[in-house]
PDB file of N, CA and C in Angstrom:
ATOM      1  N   UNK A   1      -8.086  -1.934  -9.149  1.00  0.00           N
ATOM      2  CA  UNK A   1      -7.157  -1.008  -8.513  1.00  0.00           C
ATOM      3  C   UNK A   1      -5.854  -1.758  -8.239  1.00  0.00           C
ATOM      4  N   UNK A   2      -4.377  -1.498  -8.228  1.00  0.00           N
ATOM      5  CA  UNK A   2      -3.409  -1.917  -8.511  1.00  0.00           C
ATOM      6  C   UNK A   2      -2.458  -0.781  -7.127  1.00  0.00           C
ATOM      7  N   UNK A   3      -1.673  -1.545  -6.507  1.00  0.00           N
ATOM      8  CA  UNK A   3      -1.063  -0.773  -5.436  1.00  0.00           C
ATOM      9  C   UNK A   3       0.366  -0.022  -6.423  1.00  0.00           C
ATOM     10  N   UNK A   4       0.801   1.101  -5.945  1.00  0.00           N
ATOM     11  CA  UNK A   4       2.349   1.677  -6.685  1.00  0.00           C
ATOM     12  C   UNK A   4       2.996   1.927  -5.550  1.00  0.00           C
ATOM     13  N   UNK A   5       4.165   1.593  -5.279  1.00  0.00           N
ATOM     14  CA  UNK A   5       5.197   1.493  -4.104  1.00  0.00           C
ATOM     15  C   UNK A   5       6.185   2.668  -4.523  1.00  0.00           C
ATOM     16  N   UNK A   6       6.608   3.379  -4.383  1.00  0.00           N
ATOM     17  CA  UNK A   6       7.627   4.359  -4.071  1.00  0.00           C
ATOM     18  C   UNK A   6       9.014   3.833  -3.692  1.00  0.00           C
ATOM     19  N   UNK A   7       9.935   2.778  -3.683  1.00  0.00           N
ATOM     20  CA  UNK A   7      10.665   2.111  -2.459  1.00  0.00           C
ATOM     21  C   UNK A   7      11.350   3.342  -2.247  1.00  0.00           C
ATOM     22  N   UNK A   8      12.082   4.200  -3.021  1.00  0.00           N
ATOM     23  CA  UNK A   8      12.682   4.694  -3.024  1.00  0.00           C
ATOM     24  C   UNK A   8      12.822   6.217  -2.181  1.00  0.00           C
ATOM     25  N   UNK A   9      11.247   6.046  -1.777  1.00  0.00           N
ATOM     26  CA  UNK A   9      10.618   6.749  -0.732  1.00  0.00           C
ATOM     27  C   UNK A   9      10.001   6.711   0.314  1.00  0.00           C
ATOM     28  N   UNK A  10       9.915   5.342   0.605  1.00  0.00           N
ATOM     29  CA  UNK A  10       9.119   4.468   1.541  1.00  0.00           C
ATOM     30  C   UNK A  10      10.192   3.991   2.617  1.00  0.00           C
ATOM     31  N   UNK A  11       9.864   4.529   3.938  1.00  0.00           N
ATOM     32  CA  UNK A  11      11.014   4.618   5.420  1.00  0.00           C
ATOM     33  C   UNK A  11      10.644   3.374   5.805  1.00  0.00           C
ATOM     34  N   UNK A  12       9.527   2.733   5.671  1.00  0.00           N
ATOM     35  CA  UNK A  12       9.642   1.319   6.436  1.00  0.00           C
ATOM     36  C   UNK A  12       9.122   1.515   7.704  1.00  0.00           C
ATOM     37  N   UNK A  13       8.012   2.534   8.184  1.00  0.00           N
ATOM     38  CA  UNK A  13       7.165   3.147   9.316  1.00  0.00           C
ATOM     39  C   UNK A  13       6.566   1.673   9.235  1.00  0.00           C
ATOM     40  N   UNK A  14       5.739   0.704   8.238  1.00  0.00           N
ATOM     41  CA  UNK A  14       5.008  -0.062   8.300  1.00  0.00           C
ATOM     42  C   UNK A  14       3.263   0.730   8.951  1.00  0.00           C
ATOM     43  N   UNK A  15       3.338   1.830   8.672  1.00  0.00           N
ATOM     44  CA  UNK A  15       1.833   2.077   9.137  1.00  0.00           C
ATOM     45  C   UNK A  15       0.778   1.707   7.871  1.00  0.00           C
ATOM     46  N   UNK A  16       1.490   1.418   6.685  1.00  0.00           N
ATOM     47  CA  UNK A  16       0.079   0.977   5.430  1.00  0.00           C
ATOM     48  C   UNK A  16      -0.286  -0.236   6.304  1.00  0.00           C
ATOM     49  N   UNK A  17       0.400  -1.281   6.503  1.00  0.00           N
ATOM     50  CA  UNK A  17       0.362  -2.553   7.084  1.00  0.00           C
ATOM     51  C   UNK A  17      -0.458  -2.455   8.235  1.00  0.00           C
ATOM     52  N   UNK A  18      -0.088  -1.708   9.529  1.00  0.00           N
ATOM     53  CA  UNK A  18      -0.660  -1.282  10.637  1.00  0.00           C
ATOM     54  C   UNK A  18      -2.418  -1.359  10.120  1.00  0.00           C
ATOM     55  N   UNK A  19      -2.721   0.047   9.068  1.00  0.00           N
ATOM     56  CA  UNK A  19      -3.908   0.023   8.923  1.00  0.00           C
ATOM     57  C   UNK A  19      -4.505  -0.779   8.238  1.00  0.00           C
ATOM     58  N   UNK A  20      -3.780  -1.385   7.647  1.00  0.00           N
ATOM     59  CA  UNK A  20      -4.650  -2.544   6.228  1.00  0.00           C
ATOM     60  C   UNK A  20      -3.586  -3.605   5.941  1.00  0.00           C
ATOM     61  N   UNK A  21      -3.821  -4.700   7.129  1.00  0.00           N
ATOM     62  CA  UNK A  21      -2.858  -5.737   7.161  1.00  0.00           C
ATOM     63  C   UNK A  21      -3.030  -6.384   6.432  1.00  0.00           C
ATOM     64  N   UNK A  22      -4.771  -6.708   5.955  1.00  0.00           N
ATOM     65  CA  UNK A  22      -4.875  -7.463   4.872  1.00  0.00           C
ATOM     66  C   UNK A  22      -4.742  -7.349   3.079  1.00  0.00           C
ATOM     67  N   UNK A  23      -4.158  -5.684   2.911  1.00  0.00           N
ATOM     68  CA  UNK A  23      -3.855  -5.283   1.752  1.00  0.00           C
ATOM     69  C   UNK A  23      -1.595  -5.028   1.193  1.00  0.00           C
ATOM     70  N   UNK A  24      -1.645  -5.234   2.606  1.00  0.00           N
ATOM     71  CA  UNK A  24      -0.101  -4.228   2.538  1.00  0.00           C
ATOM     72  C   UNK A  24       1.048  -5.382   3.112  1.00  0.00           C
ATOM     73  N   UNK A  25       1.439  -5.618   2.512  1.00  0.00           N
ATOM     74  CA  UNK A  25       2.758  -6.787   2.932  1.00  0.00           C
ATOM     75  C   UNK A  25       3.941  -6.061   2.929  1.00  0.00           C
ATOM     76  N   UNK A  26       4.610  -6.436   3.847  1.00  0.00           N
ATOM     77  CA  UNK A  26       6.145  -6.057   4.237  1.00  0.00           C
ATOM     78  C   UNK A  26       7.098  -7.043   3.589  1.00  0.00           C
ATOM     79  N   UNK A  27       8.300  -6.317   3.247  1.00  0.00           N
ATOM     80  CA  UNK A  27       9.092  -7.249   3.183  1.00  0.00           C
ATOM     81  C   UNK A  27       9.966  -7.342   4.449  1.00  0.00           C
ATOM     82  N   UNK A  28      11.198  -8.382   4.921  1.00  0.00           N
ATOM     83  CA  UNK A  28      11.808  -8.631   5.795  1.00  0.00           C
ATOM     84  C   UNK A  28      12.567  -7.827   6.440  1.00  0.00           C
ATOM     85  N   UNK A  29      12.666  -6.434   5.699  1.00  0.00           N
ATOM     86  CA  UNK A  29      12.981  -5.432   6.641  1.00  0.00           C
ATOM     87  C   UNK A  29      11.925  -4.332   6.950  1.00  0.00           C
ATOM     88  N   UNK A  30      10.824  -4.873   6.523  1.00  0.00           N
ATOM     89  CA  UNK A  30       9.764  -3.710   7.324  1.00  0.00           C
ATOM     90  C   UNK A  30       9.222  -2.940   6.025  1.00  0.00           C
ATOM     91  N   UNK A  31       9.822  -3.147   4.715  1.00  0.00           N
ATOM     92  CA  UNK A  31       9.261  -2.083   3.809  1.00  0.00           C
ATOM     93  C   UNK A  31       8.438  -2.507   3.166  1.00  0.00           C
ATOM     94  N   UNK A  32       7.481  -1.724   3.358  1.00  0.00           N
ATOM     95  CA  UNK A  32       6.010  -2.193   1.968  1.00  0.00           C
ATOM     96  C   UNK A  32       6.327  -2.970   0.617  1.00  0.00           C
ATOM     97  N   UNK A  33       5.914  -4.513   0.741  1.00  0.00           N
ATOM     98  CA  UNK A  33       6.542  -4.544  -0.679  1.00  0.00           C
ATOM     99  C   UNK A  33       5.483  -5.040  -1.629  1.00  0.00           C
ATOM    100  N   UNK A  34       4.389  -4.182  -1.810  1.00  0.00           N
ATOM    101  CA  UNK A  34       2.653  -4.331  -2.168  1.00  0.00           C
ATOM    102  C   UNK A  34       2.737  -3.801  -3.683  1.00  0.00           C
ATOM    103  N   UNK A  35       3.721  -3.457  -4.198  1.00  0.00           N
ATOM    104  CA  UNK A  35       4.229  -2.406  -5.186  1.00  0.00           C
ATOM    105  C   UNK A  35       3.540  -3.325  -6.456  1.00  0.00           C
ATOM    106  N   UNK A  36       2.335  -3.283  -6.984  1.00  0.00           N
ATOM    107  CA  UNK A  36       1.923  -3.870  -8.646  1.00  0.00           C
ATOM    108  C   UNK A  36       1.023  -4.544  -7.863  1.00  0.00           C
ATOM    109  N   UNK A  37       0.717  -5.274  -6.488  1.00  0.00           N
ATOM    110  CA  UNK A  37      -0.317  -5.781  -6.316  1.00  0.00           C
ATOM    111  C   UNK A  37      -1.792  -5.591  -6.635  1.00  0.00           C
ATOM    112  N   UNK A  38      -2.556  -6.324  -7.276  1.00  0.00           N
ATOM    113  CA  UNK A  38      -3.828  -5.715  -7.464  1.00  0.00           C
ATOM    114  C   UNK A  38      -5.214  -6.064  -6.073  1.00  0.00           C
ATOM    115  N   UNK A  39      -5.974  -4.800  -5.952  1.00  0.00           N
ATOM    116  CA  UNK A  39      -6.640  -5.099  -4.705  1.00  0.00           C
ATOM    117  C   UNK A  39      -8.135  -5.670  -5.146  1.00  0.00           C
ATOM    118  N   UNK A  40      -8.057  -6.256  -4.142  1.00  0.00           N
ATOM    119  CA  UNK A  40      -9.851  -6.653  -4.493  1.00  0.00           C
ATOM    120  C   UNK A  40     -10.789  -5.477  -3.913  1.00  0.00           C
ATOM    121  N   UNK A  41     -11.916  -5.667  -5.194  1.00  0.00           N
ATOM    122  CA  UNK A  41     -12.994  -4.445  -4.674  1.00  0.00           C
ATOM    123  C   UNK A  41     -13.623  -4.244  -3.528  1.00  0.00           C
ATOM    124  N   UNK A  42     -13.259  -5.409  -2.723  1.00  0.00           N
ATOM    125  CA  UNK A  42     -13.882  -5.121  -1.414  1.00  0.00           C
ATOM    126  C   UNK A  42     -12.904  -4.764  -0.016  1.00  0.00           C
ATOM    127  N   UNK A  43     -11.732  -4.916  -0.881  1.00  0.00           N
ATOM    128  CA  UNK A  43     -10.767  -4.313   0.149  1.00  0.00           C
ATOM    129  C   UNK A  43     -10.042  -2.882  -0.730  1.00  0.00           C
ATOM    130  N   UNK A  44     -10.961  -2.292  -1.442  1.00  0.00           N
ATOM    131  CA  UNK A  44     -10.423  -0.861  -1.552  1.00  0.00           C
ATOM    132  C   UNK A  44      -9.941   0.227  -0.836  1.00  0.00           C
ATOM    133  N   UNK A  45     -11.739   0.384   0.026  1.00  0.00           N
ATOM    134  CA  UNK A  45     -11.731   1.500   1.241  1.00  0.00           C
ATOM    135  C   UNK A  45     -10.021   0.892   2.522  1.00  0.00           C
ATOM    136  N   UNK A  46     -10.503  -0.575   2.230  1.00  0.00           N
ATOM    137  CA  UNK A  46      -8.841  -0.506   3.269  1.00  0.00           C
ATOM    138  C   UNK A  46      -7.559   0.350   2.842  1.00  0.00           C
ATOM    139  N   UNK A  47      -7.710  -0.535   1.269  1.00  0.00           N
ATOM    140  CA  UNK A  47      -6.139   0.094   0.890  1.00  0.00           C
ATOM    141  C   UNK A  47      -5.870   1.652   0.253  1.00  0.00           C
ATOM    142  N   UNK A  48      -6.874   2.246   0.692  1.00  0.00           N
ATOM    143  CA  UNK A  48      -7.109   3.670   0.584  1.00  0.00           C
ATOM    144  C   UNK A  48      -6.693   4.194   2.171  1.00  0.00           C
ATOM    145  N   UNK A  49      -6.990   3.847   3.262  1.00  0.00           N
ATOM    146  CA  UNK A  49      -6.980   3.703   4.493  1.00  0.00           C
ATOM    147  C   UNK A  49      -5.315   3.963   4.681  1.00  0.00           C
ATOM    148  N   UNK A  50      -4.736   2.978   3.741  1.00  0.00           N
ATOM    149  CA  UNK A  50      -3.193   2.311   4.513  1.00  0.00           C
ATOM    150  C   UNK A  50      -2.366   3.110   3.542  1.00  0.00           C
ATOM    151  N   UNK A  51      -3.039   3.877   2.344  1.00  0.00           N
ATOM    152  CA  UNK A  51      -1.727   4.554   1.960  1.00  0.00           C
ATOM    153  C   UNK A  51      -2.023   5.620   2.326  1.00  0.00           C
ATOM    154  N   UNK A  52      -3.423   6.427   2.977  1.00  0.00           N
ATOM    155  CA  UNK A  52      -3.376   7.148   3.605  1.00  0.00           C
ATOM    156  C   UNK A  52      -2.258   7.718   4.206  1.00  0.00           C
ATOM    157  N   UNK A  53      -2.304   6.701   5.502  1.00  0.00           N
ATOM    158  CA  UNK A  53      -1.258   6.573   6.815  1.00  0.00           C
ATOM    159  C   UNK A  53      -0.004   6.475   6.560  1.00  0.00           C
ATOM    160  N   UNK A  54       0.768   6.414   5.034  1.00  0.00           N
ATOM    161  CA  UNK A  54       1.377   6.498   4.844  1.00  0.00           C
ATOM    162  C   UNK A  54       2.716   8.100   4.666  1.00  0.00           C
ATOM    163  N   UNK A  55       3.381   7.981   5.972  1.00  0.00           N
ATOM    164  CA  UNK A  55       4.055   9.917   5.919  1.00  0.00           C
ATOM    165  C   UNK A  55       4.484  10.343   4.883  1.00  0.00           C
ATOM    166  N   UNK A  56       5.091   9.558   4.339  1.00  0.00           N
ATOM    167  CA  UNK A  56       5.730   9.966   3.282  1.00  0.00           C
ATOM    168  C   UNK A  56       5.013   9.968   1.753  1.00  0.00           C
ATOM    169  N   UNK A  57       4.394   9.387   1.742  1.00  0.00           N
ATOM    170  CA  UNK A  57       3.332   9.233   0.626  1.00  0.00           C
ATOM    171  C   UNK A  57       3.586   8.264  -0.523  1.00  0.00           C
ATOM    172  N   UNK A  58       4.261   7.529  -0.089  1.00  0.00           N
ATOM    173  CA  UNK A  58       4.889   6.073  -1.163  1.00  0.00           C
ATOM    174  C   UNK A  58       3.878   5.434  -1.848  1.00  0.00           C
ATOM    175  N   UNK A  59       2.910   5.407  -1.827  1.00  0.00           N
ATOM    176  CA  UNK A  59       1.982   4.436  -2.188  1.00  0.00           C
ATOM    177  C   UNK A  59       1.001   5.453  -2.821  1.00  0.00           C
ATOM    178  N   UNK A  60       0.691   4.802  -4.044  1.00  0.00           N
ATOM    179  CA  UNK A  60      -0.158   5.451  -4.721  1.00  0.00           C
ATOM    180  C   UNK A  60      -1.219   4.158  -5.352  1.00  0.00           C
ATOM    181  N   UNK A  61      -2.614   4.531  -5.396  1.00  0.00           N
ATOM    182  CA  UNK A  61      -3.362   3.655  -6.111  1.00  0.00           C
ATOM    183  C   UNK A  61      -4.109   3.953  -7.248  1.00  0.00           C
ATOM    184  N   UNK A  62      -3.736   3.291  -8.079  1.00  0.00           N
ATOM    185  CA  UNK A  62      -4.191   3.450  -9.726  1.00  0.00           C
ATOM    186  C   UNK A  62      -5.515   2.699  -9.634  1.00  0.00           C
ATOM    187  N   UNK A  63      -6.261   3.525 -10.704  1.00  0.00           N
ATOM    188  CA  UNK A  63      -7.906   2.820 -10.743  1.00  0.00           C
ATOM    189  C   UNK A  63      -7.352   2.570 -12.211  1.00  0.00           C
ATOM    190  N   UNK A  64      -7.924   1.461 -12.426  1.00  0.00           N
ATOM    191  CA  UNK A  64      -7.677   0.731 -13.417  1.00  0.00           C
ATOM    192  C   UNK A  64      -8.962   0.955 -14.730  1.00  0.00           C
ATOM    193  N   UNK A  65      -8.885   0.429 -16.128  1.00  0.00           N
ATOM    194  CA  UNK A  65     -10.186   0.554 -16.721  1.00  0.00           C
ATOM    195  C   UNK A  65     -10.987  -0.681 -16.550  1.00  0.00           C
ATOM    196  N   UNK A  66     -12.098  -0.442 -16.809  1.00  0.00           N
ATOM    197  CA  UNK A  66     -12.823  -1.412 -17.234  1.00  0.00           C
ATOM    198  C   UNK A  66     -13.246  -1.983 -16.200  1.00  0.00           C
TER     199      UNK A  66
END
């Protein structure tokens, strides 16, 4: 699974981070910058969690093949 960032839609709430600190990195002004990161399988349910919480809906997660 691979994180997709929105920046261009993403306010910088920092609530992905809030819920899944260990999936969602900020950059220095507060905006998600997780954008191509790939997640480990055991931190899925997190980073499902944190783009949840996300208002605007910036974050999208791709399931990958194979």
């Amino acid at each position: 699974m691979k994180i997709a960032v929105d920046r261009s839609v993403c306010a910088g709430h920092a609530l992905c981070a809030l819920r899944a600190p260990r999936v969602y990195v900020l950059d220095e002004d507060g905006y998600c910058a997780s954008d191509g990161q790939a997640v480990p399988p055991e931190l899925e349910e997190e980073a499902a969690q944190g783009a949840a919480n996300c208002p605007e809906r910036a974050i999208t997660l791709i399931e990958e093949p194979g």
